[in-house]
Structure formats: C-alpha cells, structure tokens
Protein backbone atom coordinates (compact mmCIF):
# COMPACT_ATOMS: atom_id res chain seq x y z
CA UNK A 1 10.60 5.44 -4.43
CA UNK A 2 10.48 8.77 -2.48
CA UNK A 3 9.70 8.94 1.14
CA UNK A 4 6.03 8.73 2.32
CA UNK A 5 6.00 10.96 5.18
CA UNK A 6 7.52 10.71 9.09
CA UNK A 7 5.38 8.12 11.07
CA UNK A 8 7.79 6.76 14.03
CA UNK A 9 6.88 5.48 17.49
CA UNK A 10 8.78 4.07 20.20
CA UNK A 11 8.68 0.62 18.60
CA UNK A 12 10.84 1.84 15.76
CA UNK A 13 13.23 2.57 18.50
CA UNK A 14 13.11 -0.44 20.04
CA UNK A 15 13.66 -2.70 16.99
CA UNK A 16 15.54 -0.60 14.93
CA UNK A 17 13.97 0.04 11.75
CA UNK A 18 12.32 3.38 10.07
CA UNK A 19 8.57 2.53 9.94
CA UNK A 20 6.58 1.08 12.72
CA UNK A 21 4.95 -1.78 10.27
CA UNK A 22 5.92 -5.57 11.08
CA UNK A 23 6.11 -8.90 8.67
CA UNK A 24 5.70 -11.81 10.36
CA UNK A 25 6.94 -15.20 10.58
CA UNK A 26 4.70 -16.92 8.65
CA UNK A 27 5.68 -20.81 8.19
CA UNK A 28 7.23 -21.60 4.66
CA UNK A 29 7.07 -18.18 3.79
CA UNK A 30 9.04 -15.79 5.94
CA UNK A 31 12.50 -16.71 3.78
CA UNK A 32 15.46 -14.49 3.86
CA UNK A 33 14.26 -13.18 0.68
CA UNK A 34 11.13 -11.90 2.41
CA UNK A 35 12.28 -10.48 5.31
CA UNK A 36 15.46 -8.42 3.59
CA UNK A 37 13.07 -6.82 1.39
CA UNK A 38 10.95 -5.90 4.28
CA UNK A 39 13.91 -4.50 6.17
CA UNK A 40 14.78 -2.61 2.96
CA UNK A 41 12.28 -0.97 2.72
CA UNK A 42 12.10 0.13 6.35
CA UNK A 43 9.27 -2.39 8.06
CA UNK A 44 11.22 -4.50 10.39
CA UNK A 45 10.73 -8.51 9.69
CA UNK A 46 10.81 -12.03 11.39
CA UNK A 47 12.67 -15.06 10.04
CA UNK A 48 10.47 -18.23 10.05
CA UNK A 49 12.66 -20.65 12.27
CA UNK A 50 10.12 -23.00 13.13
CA UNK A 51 9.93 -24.14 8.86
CA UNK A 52 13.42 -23.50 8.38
CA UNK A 53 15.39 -26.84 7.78
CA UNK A 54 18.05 -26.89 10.78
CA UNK A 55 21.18 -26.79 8.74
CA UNK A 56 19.96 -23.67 6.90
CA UNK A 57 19.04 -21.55 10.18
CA UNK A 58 22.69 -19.81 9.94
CA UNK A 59 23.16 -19.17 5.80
CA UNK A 60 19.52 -17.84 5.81
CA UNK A 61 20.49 -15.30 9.14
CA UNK A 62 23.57 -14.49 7.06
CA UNK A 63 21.83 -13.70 4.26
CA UNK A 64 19.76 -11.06 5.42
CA UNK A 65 22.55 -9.72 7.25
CA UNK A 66 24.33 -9.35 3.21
CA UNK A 67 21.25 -8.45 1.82
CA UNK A 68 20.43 -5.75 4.00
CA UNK A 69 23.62 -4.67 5.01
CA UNK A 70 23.17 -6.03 8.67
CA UNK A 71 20.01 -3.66 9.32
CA UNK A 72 17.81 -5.62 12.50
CA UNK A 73 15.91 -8.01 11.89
CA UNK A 74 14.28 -10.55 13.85
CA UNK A 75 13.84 -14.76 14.20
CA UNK A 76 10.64 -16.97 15.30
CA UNK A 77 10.58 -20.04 16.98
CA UNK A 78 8.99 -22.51 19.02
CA UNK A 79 10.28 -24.17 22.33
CA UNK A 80 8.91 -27.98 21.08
CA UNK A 81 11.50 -27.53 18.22
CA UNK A 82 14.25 -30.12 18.58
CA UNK A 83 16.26 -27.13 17.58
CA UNK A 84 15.34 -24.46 19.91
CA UNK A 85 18.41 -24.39 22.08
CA UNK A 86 20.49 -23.79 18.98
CA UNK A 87 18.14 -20.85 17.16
CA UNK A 88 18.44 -19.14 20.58
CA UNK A 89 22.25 -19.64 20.50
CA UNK A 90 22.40 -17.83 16.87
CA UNK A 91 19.84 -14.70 17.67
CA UNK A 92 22.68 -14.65 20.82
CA UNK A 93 25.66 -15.05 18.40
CA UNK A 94 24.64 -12.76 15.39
CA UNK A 95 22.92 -10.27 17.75
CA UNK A 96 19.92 -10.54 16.30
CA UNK A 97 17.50 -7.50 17.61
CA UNK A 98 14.35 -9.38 18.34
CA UNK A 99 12.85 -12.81 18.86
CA UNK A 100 9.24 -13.64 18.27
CA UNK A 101 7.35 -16.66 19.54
CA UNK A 102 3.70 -17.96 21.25
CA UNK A 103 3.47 -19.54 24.35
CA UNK A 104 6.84 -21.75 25.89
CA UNK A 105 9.55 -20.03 26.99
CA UNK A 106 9.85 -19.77 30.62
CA UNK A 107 11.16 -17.34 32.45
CA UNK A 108 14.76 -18.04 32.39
CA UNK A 109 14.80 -18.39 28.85
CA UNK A 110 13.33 -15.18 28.22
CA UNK A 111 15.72 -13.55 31.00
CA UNK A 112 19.08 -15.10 29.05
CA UNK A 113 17.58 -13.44 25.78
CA UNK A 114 17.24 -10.00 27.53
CA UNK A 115 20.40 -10.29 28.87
CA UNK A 116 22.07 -11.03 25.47
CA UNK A 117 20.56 -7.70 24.26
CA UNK A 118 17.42 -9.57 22.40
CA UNK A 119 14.11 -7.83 22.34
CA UNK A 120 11.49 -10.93 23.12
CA UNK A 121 7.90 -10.33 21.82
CA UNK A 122 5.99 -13.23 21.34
CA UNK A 123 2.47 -12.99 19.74
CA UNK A 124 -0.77 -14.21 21.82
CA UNK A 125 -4.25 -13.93 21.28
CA UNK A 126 -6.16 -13.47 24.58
CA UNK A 127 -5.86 -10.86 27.11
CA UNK A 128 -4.59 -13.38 30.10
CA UNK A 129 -1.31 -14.41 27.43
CA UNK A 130 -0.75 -11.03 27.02
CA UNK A 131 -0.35 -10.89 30.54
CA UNK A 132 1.40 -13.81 31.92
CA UNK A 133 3.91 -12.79 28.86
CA UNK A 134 4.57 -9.75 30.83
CA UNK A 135 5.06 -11.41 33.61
CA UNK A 136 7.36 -13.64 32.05
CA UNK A 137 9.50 -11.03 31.10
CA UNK A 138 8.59 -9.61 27.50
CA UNK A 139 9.83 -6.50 26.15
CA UNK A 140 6.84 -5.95 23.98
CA UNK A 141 3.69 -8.00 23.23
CA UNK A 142 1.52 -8.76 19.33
CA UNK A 143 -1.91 -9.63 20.12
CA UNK A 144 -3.51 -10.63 16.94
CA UNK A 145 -7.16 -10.38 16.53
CA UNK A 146 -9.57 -13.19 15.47
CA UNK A 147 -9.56 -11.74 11.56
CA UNK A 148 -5.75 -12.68 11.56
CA UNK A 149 -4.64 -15.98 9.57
CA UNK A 150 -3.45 -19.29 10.30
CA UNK A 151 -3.90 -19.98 14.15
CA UNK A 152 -6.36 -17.54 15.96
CA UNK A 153 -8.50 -16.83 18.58
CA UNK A 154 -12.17 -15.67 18.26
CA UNK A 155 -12.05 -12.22 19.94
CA UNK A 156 -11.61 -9.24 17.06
CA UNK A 157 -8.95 -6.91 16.95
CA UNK A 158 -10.74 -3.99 17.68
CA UNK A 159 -11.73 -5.55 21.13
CA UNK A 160 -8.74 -7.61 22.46
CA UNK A 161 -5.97 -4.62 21.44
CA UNK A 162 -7.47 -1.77 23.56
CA UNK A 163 -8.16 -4.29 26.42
CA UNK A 164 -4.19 -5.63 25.93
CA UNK A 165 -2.91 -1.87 25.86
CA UNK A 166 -5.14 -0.82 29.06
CA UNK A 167 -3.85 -4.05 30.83
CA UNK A 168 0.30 -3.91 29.90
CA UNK A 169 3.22 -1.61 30.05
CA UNK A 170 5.10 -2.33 27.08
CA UNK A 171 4.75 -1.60 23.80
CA UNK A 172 1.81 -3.17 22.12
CA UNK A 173 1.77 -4.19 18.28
CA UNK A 174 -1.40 -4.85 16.55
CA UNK A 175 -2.26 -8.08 14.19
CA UNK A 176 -5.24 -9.13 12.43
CA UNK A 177 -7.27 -7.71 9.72
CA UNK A 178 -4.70 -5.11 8.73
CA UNK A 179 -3.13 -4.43 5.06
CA UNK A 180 -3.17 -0.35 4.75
CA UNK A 181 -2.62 2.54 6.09
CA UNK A 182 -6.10 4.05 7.48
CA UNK A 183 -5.57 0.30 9.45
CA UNK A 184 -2.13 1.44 11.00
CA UNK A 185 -3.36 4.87 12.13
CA UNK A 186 -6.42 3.38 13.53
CA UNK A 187 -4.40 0.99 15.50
CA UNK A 188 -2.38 4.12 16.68
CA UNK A 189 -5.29 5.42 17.90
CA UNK A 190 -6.36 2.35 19.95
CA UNK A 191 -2.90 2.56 21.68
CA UNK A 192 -0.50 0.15 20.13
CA UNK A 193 3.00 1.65 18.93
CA UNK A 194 2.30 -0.61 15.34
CA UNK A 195 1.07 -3.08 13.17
CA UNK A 196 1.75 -6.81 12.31
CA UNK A 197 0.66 -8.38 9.27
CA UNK A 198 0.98 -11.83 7.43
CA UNK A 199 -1.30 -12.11 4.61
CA UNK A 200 -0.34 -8.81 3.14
CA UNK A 201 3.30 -9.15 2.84
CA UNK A 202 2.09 -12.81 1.91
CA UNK A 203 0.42 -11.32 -1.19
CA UNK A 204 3.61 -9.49 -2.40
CA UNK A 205 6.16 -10.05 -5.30
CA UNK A 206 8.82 -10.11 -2.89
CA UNK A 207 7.08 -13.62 -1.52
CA UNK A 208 8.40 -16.72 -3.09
CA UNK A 209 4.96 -18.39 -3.09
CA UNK A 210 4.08 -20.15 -6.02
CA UNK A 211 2.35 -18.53 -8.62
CA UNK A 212 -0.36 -21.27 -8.33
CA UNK A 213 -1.10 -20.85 -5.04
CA UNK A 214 -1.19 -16.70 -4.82
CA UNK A 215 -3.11 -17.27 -7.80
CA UNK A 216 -6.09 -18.52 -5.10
CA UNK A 217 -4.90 -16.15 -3.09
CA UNK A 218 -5.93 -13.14 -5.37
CA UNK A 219 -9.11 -15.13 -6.45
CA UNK A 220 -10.48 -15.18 -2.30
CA UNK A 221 -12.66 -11.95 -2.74
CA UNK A 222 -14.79 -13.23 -0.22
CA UNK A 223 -14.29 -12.24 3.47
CA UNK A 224 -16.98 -14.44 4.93
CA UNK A 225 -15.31 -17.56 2.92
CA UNK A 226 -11.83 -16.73 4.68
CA UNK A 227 -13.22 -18.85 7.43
CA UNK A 228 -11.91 -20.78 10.90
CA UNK A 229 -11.85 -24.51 10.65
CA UNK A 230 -10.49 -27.02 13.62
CA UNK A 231 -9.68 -29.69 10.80
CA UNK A 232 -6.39 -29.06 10.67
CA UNK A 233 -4.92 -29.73 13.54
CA UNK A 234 -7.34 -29.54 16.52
CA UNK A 235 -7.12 -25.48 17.24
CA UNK A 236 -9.29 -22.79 15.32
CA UNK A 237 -7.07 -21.84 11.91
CA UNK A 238 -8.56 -19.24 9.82
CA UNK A 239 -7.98 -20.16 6.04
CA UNK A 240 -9.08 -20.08 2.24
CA UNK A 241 -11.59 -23.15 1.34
CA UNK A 242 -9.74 -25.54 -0.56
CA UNK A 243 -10.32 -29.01 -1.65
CA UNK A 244 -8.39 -30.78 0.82
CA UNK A 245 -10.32 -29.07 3.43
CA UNK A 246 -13.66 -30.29 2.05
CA UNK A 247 -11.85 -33.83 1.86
CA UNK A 248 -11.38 -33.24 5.80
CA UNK A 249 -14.94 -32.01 6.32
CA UNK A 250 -16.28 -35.09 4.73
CA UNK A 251 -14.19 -37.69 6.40
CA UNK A 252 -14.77 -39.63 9.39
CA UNK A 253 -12.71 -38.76 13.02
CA UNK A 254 -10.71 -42.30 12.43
CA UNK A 255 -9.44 -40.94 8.90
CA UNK A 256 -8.78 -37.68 10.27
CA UNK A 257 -6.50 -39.21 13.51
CA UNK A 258 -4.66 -41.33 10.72
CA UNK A 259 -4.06 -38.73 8.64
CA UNK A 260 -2.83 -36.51 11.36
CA UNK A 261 -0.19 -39.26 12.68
CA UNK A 262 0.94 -40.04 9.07
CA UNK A 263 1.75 -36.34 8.70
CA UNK A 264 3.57 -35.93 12.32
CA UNK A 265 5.73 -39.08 11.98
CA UNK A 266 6.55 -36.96 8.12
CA UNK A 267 7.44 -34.02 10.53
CA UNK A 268 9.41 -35.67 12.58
CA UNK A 269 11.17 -36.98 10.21
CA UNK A 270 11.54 -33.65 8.31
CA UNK A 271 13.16 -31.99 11.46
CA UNK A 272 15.01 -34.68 13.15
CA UNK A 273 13.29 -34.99 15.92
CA UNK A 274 13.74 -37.94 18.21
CA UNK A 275 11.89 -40.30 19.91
CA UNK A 276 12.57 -39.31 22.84
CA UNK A 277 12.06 -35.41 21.97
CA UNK A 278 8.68 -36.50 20.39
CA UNK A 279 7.45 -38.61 23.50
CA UNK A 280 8.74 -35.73 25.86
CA UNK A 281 6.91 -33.08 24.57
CA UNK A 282 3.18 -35.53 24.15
CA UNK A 283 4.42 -36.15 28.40
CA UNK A 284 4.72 -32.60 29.00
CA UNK A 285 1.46 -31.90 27.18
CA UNK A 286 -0.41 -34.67 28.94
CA UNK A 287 0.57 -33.62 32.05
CA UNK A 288 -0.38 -29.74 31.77
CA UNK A 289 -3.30 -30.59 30.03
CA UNK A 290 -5.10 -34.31 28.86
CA UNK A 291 -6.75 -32.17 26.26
CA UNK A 292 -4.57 -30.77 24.53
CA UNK A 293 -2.91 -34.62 23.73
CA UNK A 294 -4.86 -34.82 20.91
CA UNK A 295 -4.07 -30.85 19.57
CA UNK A 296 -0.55 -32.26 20.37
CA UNK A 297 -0.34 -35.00 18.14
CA UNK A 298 -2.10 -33.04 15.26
CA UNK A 299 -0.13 -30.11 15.29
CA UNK A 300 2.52 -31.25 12.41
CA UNK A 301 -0.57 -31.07 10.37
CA UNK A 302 -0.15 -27.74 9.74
CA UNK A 303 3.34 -27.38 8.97
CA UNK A 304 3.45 -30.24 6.34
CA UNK A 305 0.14 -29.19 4.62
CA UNK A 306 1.64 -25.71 4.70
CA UNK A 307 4.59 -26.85 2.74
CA UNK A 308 2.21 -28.29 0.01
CA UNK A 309 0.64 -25.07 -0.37
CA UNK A 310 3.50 -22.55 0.19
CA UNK A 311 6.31 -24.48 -1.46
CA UNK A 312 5.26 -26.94 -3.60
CA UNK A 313 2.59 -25.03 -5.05
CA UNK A 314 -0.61 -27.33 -4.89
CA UNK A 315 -3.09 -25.43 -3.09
CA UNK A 316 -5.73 -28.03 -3.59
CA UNK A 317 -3.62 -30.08 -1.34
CA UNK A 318 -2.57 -28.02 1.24
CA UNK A 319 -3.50 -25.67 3.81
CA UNK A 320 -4.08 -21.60 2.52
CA UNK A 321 -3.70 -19.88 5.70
CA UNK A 322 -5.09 -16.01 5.58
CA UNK A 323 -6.53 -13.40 7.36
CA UNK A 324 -9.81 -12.09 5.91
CA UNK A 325 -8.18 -9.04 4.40
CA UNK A 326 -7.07 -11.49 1.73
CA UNK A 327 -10.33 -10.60 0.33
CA UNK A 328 -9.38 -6.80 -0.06
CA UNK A 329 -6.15 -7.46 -2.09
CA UNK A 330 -6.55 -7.31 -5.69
CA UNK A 331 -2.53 -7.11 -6.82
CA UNK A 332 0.79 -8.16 -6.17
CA UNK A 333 3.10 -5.72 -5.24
CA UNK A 334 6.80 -5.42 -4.28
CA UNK A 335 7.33 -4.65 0.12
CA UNK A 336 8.44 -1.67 -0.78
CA UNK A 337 5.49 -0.48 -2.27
CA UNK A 338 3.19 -2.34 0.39
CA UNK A 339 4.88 -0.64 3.06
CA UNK A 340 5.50 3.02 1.40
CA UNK A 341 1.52 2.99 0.12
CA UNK A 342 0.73 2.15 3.95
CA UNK A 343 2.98 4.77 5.64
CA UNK A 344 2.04 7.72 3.10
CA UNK A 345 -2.05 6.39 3.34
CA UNK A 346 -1.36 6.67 7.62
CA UNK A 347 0.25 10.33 6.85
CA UNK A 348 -2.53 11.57 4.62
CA UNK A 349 -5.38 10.47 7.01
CA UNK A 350 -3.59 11.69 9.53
CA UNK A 351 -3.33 15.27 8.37
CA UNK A 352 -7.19 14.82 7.30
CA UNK A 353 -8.00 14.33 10.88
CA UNK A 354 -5.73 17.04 12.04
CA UNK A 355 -7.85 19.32 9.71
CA UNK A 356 -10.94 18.63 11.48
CA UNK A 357 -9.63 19.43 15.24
C-alpha cells in the first residue's frame, strides 16, 4: 500500500512509530496478532496484559518482537493483578517502549519504569486523573471521552481533551468517538499530539474476534443503542445491547451480587490469584473507599463476560464493549488499511483547510 502522506508529532517521537494513531489494550482482544499488525503498519499498539494468561505474558512479547522485527510497542496492566510485579519486570527486561494503565501505580513504581527507559501513559477519564497522573510522574497522558467503549466517564471528548491539554505539560492523546481521519486532525486541532482508539481496530480483519460476535458488531448501526449500563460490574461501561444484558436489567440486586461473586471466584481462579491477594486488595479498597467494596467485588465481571464475547464467540452471553462509532463502521478491514485510510483522510483535510487560510 503506498504512503498516505507525512503526519508526525512529537508523540511519534516519543514512542517510536511512523504515525501518531494508537490501538489500545482492549481485554481479550489486544493479542500479539493485533498489535504487530498495528506496528506494521506504522500506528504504535498496546499488549493486553491484564487478559493475558500469566505464563503467556513472555511468548506473546516475543512474538511481536518476531513479527515486527522488534519495532516499539507497548504493554497494559493493572496494579490488582497478582502478576503485576512480573509484567513490569518484562517491559524492564525486553525494553519495551511504553506502558499503559488507569489508576494504581504510585509514584515509585512509575519512577522505576522511567528510569528503565519506559514511557508510562496511563489512560483516565476526568480532568483531576489527568492531573494527579502528572503528578505521579507520567510521560504522557490518554483521556478518553464519554463516547469511548468499555469503562467510561460521562464528560465528551470534545470537552474533557481541551480542558486536559490546557491543564498538563505532556503530550496528550485523544480517545473516544474516533475511527477516521477528519477525527485525528480535529483532535490535532484541540491540542493533543494523537489519537487512541479501541473499537476501530476492534472492527478489523487483523482482530481475532469471532466472526459471530463482529457479526453484532457490524449490525450496531445505532449510536444511541451503543449505550452506558452499571450492570456489569458497578461502574458506567458503554456497550452493544445484548441479551445477557437484558437478563441483568430484569433481575433482582440479590441475583445480580451472586452472579457477580460466581464470576470473581471464576477470575480468580483463571489468574491465580490468592486468597490472600484477593482479601488484600477488597482491604485496600475498603479502606480508601467503603464504596467502592461493592465495584470491587464486581469488577471480574467484566473480564469473564468479556471472554464469552471476545473469545468464545457467544455474544448473547457476554459483554460487547464499544464506543458509539461502532455505529459508523460498515466493513472489516485489515490495520493497515484502517490506519493508511485515516492518515491520508487527516492529509487531505488538512490541505483543504490550508486552502481556505
């Protein structure tokens, strides 16, 4: 495919890679297969190390290394993972160019990534996370906007980025409700160095999902139906109506709770967590926050109803996380075209603007 034009900030800089366009680390999805093509074809991608099983971590990082003949690349993950310590210890040992994650890590942490040469940008969705990120040490922050999928807050893109970009001093990447390229040169415009998306590199060939569930996927023309449900697990998750969601609509809070704790003690199981891990992290909740016990406890929701969807391939029985643009993708195509049709769409508007001045 030739080249679609010269569009380059000082994120492409900072993470290596040609085009200022970001896949992220979406659970169950973000494979080694994914994230190679994305580096391939010049976006820059995220390993999802919060899904991966534990023993895997290293062959998958070695894989994209092969694949894409050690171009950077980056790996996600979550502090409450039994296996944190040792994903951090591999982005270290492989010299891995970036890290993404939400909120955890303290200071220190981030510090010993910095110091190993390890770009940290974790994703947030407020203003005051963007900040105390900073503060904590991040090289470079995604806010995503309440159109993004899977976990969200309510405030939309086109408010929270220029209010993150006025408010920090490092580069700013923009998520939510992107998936071309009049969307990346808009959110050049608003200040941020690049765009993060999800759904749209989701909705590729270069995927893995099964064909049943992109199938829904492609049948979601609806933006308004792409809608935020607390179901789930407790916190507002933006998804495609299903029919295990209107199972979890319809049932009472007891059925709910049980279903929740049958699913976590599956999690647990899934990723070897302990006891003791388990009960630590419900302490450390309850103690920063009695309210978010509950969010606690429910959180392994997601992951194992993800897996339904995303791996097994029964999206009736699963969770369909999205962002509304879901609704605005008709086709599946490879990341190389996704990312090439965005660039050369960015270019073109670009130079139709610059005709105007």
């Amino acid at each position: 495919m030739s080249d679609p034009g010269v569009l380059r900030t000082p994120l492409c800089d900072l993470l290596g890679c040609k085009y200022p366009v970001i896949q992220t680390a979406m659970g169950w999805v973000a494979g080694s297969s994914l994230v190679a093509a994305t580096v391939n074809a010049g976006g820059f991608g995220f390993l999802a190390g919060a899904t991966i099983a534990a023993d895997q971590i290293e062959s998958e990082i070695l894989r994209v290394k092969q694949l894409t003949d050690d171009k950077p690349f980056g790996l996600n993950f979550h502090m409450f993972q039994p296996n944190a310590q040792h994903l951090l210890a591999l982005a270290a040992k492989y010299k891995l160019r970036a890290v993404s994650y939400g909120r955890g890590p303290d200071k220190k942490t981030v510090g010993r990534l910095r110091d190993a040469g390890i770009v940290c940008m974790p994703t947030v969705g407020a203003l005051k996370h963007a900040q105390k990120a900073v503060e904590l040490g991040a090289n470079a922050i995604t806010i995503q906007g309440g159109e993004g999928g899977g976990h969200t807050g309510s405030v939309p893109t086109t408010v929270l980025l220029p209010q993150v970009v006025d408010a920090v001093k490092v580069p700013v990447v923009a998520a939510g409700g992107f998936y071309d390229g009049r969307g990346l040169l808009s959110a050049l415009a608003f200040g941020a160095q690049g765009i993060a998306m999800g759904t749209r590199f989701l909705m590729t060939s270069d995927s893995g999902v099964p064909e049943a569930t992109l199938a829904r996927y492609l049948s979601s023309n609806d933006a308004e139906q792409i809608r935020v449900s607390y179901l789930v697990d407790g916190m507002p998750q933006r998804m495609i109506p299903n029919e295990y969601l209107a199972m979890l609509e319809k049932a009472s809070s007891f059925r709910r709770l049980r279903i929740a704790i049958r699913l976590a003690l599956q999690w647990k199981a899934q990723t070897g967590m302990s006891v003791q891990h388990a009960a630590t992290v419900l302490w450390k909740s309850l103690r920063e926050d009695p309210a978010t016990l509950a969010q606690t406890v429910m959180a392994a929701n997601a992951p194992m109803l993800l897996q339904r969807s995303m791996v097994d391939g029964y999206p009736a029985e699963g969770v369909m996380s999205a962002g509304q643009v879901a609704a605005l993708i008709g086709s599946l195509t490879s990341c190389e075209e996704v990312i090439h049709g965005i660039v050369a769409q960015a270019c073109e508007r670009r130079a139709s603007l610059n005709a105007l001045i």
